[in-house]
N, C-alpha and C. Protein backbone atom coordinates (compact mmCIF):
# COMPACT_ATOMS: atom_id res chain seq x y z
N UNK A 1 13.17 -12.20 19.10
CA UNK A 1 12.22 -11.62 18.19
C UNK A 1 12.84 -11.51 16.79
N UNK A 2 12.12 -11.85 15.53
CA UNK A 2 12.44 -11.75 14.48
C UNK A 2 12.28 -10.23 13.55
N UNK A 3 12.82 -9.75 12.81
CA UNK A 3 12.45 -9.01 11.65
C UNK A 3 11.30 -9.79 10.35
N UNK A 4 10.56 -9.41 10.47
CA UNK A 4 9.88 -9.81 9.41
C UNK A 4 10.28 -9.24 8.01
N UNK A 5 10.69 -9.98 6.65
CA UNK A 5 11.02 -9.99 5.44
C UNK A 5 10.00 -9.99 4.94
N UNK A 6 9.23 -9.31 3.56
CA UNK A 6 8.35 -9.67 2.30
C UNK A 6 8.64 -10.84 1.89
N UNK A 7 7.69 -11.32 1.42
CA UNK A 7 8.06 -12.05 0.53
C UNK A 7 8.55 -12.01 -1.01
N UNK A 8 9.78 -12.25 -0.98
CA UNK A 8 10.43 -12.02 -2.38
C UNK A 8 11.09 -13.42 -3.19
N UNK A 9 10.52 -13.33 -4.55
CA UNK A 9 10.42 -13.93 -5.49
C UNK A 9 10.42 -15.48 -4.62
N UNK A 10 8.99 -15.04 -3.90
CA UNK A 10 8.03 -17.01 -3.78
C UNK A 10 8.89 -17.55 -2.07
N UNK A 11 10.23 -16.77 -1.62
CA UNK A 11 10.86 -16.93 -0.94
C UNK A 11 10.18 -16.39 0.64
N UNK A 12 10.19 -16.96 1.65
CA UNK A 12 9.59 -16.19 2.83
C UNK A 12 10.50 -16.74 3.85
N UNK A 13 11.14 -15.72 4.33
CA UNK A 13 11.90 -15.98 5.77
C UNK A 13 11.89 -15.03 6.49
N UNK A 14 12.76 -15.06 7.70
CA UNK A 14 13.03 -13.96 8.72
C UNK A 14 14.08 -13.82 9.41
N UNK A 15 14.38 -12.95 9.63
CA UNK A 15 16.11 -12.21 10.11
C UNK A 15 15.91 -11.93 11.47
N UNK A 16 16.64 -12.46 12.50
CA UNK A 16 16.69 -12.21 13.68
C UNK A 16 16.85 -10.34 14.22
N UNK A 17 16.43 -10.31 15.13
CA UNK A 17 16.65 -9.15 14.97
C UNK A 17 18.34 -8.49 15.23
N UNK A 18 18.76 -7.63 14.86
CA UNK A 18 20.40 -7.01 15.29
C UNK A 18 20.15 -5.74 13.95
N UNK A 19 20.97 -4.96 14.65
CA UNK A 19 21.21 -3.66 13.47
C UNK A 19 21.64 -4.30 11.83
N UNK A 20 22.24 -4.76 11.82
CA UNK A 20 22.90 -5.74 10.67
C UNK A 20 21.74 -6.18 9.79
N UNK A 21 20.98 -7.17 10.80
CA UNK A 21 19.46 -7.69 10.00
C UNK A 21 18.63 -6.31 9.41
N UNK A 22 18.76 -5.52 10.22
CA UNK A 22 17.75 -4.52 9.91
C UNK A 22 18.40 -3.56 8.45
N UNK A 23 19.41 -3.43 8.21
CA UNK A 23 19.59 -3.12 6.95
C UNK A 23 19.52 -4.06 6.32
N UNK A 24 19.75 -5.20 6.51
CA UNK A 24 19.57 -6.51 4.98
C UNK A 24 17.58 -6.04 4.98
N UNK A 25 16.93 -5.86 5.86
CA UNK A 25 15.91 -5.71 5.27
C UNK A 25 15.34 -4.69 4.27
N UNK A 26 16.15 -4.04 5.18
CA UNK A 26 15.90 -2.03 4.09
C UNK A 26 16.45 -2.36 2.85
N UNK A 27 17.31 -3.05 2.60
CA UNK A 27 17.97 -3.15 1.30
C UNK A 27 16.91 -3.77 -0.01
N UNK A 28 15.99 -5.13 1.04
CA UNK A 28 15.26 -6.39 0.43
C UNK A 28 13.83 -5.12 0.15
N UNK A 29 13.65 -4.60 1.12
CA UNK A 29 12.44 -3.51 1.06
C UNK A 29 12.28 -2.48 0.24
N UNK A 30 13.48 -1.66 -0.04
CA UNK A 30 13.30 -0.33 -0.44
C UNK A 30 14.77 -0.43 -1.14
N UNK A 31 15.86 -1.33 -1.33
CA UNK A 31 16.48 -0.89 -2.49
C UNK A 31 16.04 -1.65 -3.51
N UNK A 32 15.80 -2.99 -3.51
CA UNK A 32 15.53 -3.66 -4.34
C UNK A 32 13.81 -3.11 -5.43
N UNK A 33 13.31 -2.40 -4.74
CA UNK A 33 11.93 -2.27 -5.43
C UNK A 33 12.57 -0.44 -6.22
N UNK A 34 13.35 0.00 -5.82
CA UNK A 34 13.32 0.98 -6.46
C UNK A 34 14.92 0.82 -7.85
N UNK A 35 16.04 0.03 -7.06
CA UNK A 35 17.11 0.08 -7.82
C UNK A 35 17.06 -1.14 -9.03
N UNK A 36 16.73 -2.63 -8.30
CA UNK A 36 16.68 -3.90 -9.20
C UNK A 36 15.25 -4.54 -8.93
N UNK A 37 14.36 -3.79 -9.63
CA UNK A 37 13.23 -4.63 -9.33
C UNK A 37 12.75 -6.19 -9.78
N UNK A 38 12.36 -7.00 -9.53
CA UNK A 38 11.91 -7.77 -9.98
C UNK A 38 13.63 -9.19 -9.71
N UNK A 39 14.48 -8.49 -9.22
CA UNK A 39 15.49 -9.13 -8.55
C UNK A 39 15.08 -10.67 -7.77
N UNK A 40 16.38 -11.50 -8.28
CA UNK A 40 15.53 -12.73 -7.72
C UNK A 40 16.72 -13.07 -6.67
N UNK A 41 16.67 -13.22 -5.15
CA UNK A 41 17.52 -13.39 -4.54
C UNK A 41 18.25 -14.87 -4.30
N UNK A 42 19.31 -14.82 -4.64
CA UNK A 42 20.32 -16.03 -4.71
C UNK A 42 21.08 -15.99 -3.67
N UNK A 43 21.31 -15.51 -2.22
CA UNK A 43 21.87 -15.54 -1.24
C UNK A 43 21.67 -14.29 -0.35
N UNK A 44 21.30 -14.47 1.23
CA UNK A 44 21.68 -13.84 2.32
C UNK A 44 21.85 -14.63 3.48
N UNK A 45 22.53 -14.21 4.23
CA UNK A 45 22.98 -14.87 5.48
C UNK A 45 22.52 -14.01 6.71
N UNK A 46 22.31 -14.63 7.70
CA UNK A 46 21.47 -14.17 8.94
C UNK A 46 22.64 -13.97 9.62
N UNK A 47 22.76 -12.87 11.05
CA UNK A 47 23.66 -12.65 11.91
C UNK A 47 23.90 -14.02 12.26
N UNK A 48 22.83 -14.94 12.04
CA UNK A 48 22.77 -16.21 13.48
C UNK A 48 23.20 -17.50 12.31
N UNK A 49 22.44 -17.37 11.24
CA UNK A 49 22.68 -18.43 10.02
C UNK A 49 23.15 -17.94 8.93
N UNK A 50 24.28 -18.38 8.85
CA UNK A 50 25.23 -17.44 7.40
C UNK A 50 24.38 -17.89 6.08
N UNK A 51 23.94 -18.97 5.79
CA UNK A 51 23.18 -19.22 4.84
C UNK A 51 21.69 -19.19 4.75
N UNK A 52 20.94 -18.52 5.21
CA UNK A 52 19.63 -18.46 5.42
C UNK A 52 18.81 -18.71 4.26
N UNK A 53 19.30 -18.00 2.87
CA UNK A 53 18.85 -18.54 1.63
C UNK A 53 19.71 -18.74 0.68
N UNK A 54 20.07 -19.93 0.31
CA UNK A 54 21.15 -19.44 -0.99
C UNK A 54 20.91 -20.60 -1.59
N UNK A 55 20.72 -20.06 -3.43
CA UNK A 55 20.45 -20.52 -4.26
C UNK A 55 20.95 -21.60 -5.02
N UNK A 56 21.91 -22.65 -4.90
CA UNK A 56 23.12 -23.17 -5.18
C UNK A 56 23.22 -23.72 -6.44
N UNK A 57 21.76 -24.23 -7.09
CA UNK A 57 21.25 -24.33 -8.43
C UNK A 57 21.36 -23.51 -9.01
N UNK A 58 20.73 -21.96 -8.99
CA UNK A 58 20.85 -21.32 -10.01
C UNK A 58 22.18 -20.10 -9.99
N UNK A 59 23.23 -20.40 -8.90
CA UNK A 59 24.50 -19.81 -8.50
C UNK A 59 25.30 -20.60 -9.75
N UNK A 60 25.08 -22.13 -9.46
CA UNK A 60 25.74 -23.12 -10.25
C UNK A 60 25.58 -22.32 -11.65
N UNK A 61 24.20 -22.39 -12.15
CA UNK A 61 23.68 -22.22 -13.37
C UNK A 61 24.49 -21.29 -14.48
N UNK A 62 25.48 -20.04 -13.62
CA UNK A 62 25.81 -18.45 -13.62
C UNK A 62 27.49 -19.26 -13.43
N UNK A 63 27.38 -20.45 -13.44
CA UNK A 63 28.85 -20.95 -12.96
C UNK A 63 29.99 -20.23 -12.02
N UNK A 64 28.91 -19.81 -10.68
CA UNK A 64 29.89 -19.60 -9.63
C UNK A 64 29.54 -20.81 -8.67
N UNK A 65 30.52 -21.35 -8.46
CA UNK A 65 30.43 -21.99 -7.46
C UNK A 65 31.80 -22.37 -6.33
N UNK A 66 32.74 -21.50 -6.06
CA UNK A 66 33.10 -21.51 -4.94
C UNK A 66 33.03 -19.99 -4.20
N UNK A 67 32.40 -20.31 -3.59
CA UNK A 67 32.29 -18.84 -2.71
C UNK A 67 32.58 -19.11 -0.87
N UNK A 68 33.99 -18.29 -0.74
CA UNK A 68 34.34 -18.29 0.41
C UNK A 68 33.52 -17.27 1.60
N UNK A 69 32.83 -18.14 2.69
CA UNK A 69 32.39 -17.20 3.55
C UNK A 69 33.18 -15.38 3.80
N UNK A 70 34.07 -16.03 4.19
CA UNK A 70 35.17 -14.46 4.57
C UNK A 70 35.08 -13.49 3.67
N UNK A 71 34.53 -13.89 2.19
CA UNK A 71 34.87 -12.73 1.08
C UNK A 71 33.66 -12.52 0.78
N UNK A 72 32.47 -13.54 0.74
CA UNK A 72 31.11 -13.35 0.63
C UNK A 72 30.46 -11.94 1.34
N UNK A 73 29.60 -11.47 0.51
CA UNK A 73 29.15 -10.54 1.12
C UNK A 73 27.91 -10.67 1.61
N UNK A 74 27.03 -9.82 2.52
CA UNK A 74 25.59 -10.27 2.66
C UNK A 74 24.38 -10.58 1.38
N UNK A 75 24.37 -10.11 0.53
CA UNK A 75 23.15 -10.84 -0.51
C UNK A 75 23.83 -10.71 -1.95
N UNK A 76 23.64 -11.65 -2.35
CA UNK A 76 23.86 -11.95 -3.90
C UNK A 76 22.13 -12.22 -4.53
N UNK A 77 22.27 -10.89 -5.23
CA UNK A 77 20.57 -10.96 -6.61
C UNK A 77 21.04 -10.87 -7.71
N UNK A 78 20.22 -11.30 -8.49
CA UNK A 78 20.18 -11.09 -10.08
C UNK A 78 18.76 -10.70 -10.63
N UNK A 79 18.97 -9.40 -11.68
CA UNK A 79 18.04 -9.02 -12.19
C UNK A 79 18.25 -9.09 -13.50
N UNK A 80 17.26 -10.59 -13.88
CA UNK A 80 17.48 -11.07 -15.38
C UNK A 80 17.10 -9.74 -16.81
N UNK A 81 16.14 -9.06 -15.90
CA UNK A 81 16.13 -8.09 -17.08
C UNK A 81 17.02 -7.34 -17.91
N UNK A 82 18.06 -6.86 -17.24
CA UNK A 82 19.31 -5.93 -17.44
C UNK A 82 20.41 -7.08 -16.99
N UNK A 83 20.10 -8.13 -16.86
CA UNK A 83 21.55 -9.15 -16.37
C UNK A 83 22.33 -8.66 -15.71
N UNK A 84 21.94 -8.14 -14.54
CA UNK A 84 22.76 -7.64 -13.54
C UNK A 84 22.74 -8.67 -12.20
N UNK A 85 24.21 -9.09 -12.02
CA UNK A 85 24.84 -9.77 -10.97
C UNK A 85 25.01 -9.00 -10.01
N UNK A 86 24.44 -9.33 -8.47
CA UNK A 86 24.42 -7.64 -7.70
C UNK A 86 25.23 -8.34 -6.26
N UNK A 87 26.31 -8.01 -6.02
CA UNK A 87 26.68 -8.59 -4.70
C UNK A 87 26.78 -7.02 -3.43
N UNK A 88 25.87 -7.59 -2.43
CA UNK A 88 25.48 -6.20 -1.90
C UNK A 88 26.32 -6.71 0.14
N UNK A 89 26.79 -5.90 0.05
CA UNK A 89 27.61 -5.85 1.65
C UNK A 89 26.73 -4.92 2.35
N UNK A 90 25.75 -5.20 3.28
CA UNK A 90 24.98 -4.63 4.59
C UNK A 90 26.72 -4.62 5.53
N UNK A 91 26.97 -3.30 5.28
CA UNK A 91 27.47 -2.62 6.48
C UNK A 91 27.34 -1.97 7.75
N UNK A 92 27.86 -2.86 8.70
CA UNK A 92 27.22 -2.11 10.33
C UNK A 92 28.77 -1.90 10.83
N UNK A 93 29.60 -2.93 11.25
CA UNK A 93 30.70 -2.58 12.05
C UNK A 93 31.81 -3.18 11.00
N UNK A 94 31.80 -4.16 10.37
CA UNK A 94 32.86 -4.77 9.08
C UNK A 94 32.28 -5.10 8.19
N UNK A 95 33.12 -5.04 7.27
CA UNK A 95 33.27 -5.67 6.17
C UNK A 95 32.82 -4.78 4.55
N UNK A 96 32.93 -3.57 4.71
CA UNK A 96 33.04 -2.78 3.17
C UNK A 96 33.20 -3.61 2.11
N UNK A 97 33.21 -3.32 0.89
CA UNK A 97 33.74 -3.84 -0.06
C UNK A 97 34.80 -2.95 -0.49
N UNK A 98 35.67 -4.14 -0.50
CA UNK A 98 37.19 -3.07 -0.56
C UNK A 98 37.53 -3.83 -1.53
N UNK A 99 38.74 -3.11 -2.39
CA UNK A 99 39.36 -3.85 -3.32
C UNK A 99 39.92 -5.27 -3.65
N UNK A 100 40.34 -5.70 -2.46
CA UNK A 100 40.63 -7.37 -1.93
C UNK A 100 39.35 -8.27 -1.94
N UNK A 101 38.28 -7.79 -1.70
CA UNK A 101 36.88 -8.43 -1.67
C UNK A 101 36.34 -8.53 -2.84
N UNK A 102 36.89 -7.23 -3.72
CA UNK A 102 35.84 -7.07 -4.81
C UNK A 102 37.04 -8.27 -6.16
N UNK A 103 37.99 -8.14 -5.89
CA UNK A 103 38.75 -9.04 -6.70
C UNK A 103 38.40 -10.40 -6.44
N UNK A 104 38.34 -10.96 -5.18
CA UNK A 104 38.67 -11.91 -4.83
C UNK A 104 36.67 -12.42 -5.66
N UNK A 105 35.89 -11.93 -5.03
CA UNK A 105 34.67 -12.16 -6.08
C UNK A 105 34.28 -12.26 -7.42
N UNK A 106 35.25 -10.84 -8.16
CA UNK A 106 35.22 -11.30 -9.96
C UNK A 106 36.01 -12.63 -9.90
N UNK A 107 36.85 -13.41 -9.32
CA UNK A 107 37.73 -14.55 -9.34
C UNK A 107 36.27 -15.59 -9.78
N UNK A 108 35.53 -15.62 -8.41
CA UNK A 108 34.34 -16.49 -8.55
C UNK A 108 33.32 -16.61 -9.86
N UNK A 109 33.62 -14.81 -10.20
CA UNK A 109 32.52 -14.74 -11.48
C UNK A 109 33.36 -15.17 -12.70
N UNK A 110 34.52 -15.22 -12.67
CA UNK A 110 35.14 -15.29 -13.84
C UNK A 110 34.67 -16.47 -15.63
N UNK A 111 33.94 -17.21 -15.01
CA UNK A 111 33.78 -18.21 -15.76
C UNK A 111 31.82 -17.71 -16.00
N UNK A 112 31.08 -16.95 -15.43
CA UNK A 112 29.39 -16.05 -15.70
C UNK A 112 29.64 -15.60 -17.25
N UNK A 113 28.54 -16.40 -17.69
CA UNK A 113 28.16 -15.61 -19.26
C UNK A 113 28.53 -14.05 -19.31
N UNK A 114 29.26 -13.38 -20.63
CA UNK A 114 29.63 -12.85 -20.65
C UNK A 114 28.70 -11.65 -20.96
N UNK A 115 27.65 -11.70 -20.93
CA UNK A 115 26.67 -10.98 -20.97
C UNK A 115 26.19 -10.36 -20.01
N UNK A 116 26.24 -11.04 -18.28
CA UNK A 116 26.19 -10.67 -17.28
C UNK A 116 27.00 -9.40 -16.39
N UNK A 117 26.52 -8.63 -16.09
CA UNK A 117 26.82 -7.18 -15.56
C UNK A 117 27.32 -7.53 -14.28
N UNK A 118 28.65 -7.26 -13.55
CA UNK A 118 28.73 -7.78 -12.07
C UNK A 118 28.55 -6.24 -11.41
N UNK A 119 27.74 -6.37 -10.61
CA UNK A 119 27.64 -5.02 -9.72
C UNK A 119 27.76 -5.13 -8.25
N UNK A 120 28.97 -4.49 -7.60
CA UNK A 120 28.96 -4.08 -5.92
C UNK A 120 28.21 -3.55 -5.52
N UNK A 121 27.83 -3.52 -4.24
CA UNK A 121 26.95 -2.28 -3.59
C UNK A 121 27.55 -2.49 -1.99
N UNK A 122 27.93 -1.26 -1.36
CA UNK A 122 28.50 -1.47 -0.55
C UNK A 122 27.05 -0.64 0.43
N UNK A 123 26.00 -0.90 1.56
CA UNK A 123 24.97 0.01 1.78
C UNK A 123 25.35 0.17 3.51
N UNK A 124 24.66 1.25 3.52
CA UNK A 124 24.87 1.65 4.88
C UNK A 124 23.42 2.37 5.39
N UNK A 125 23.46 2.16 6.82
CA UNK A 125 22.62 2.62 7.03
C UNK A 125 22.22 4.59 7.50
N UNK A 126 23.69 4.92 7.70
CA UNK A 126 23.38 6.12 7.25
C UNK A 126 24.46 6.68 6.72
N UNK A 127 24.49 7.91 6.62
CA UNK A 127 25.48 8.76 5.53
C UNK A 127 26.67 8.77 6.83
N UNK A 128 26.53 9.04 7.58
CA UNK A 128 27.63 9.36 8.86
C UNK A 128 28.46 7.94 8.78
N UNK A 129 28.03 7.06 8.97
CA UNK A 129 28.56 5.05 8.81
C UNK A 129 29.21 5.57 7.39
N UNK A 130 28.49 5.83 6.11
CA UNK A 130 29.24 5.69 4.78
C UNK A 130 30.71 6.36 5.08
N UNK A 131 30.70 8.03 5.36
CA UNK A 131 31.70 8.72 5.17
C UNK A 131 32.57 8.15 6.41
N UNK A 132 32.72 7.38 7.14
CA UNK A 132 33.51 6.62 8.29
C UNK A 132 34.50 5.55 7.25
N UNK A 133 33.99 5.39 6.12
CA UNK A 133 34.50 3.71 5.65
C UNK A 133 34.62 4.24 3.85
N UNK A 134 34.44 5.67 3.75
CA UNK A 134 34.35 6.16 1.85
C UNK A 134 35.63 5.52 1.63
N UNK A 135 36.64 5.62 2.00
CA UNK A 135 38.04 5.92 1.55
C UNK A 135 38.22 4.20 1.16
N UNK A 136 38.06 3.02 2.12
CA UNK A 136 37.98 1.73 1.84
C UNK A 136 37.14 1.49 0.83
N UNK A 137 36.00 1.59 0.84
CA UNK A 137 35.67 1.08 -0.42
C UNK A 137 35.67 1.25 -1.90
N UNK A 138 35.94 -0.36 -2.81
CA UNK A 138 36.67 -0.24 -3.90
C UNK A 138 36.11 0.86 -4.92
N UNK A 139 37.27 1.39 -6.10
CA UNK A 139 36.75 2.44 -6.86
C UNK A 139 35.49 1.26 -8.06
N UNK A 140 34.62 1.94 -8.51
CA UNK A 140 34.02 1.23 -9.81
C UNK A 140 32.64 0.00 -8.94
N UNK A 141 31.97 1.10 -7.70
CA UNK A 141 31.38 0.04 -6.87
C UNK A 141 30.42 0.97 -6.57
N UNK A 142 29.35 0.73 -6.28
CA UNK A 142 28.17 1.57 -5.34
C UNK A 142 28.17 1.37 -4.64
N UNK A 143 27.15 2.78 -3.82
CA UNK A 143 27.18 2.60 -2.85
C UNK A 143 25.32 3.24 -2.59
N UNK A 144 25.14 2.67 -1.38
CA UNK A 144 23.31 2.60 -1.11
C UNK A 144 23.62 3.46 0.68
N UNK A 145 23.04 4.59 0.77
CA UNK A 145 22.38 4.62 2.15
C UNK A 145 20.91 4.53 2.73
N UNK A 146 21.10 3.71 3.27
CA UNK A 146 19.36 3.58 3.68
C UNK A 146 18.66 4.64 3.65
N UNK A 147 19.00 6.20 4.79
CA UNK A 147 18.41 6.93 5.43
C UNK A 147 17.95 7.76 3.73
N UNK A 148 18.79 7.38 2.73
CA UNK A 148 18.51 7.98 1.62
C UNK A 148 18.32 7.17 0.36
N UNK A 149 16.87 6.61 0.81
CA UNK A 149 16.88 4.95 -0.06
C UNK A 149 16.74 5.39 -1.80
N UNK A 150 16.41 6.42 -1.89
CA UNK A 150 16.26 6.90 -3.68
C UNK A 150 17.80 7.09 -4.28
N UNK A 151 18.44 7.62 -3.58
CA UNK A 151 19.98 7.81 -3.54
C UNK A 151 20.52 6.52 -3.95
N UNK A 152 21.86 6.74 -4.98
CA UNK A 152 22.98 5.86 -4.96
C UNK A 152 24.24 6.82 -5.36
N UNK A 153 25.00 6.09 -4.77
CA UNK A 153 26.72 6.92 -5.07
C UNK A 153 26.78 5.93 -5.73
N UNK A 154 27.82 6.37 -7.13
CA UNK A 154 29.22 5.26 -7.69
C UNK A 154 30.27 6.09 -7.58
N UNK A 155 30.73 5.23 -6.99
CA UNK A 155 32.11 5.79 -6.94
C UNK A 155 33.38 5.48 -8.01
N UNK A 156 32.85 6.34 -8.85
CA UNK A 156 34.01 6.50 -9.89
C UNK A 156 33.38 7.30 -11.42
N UNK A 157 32.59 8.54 -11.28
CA UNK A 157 32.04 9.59 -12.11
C UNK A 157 30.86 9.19 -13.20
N UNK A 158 31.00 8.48 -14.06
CA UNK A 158 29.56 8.34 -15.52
C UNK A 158 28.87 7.01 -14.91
N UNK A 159 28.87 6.35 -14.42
CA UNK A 159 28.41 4.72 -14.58
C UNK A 159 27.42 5.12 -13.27
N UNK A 160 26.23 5.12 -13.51
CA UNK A 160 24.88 5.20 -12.61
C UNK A 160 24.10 3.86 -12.69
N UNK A 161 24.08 3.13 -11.10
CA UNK A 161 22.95 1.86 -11.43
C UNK A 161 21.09 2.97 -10.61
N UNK A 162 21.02 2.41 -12.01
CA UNK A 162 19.63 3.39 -11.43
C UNK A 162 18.18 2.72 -12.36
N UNK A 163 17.60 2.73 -11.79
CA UNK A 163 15.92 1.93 -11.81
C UNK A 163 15.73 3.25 -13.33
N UNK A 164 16.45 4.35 -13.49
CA UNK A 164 15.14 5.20 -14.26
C UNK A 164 16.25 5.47 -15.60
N UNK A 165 17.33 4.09 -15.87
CA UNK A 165 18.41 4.61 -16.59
C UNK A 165 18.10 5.51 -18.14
N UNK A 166 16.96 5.11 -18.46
CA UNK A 166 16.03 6.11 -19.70
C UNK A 166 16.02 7.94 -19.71
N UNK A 167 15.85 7.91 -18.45
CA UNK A 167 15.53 9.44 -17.91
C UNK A 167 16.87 9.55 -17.67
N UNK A 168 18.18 9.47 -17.10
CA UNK A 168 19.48 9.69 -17.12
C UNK A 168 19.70 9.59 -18.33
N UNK A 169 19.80 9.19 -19.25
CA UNK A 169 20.90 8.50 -20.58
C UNK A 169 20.09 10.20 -21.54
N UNK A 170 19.04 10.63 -21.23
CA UNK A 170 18.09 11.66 -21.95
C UNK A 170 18.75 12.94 -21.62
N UNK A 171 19.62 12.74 -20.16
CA UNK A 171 19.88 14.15 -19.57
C UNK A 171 21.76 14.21 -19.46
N UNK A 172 22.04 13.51 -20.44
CA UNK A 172 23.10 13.29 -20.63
C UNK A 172 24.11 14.63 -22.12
């Protein structure tokens, strides 16, 4: 049995089912419409098919083009509005974004217009999973829990990725 996905930006697929799939959906569902809307997805990989969608034209375009499975995380979006580069790790049993991951990825971005924002998101599906894995993941990275989809942590004090940055920057 599959998870059924929205359709996002013209794209229509489906994620097998496993706990894993089911946060890449919460993320495609309810982070993306509240944190990066209008986000155009350039990569996720299925428990079953590591490449299920990935963009390789417009990855090229952003001049990344070697990306190692092992360091890859589950979805790479971009939200042209705010030029934000978003590499997001669906956490179930591995793979945080830890400092080794998050380096080894600016490596890939290194040569992205310099205009482009690179943003982590490390998401979980609940707060109990996050505080199991806080300490691994890298400083200067977010973090998403499902069970608290309005919610984001950064971990590292002023720098908020947030859908309402107008209303923060006012209450500053």
């Amino acid at each position: 049995m599959k998870i059924p996905v929205r359709q996002l930006e013209m794209i229509l697929f489906h994620l097998k089912r496993s706990a894993h799939n089911k946060l890449q959906a919460a993320i495609l569902e309810e982070f993306v419409p509240i944190f990066v809307p209008g986000a155009k997805l350039l990569y996720i990989g299925d428990t079953k098919k590591r490449e299920l969608v990935k963009d390789v034209e417009f990855l090229n375009e952003l001049n990344i083009t070697v990306l190692e499975h092992a360091m890859l995380p589950d979805l790479i979006l971009y939200q042209e509005e705010k030029k934000w580069l978003l590499f997001i790790e669906a956490y179930t049993s591995t793979g945080e974004l830890t400092i080794e991951r998050v380096s080894k990825i600016k490596e890939y971005c290194k040569d992205c217009p310099k205009d482009i924002e690179i943003i982590f998101v490390t998401a979980f599906q609940t707060m109990k999973k996050c505080q199991q894995k806080f300490l691994s993941i890298a400083w200067d990275t977010e973090i998403w829990v499902a069970e608290e989809p309005t919610h984001m942590i950064h971990k590292n004090g002023n720098k908020f990725l947030d859908a309402h940055s107008n209303t923060i920057s006012k209450n500053k």
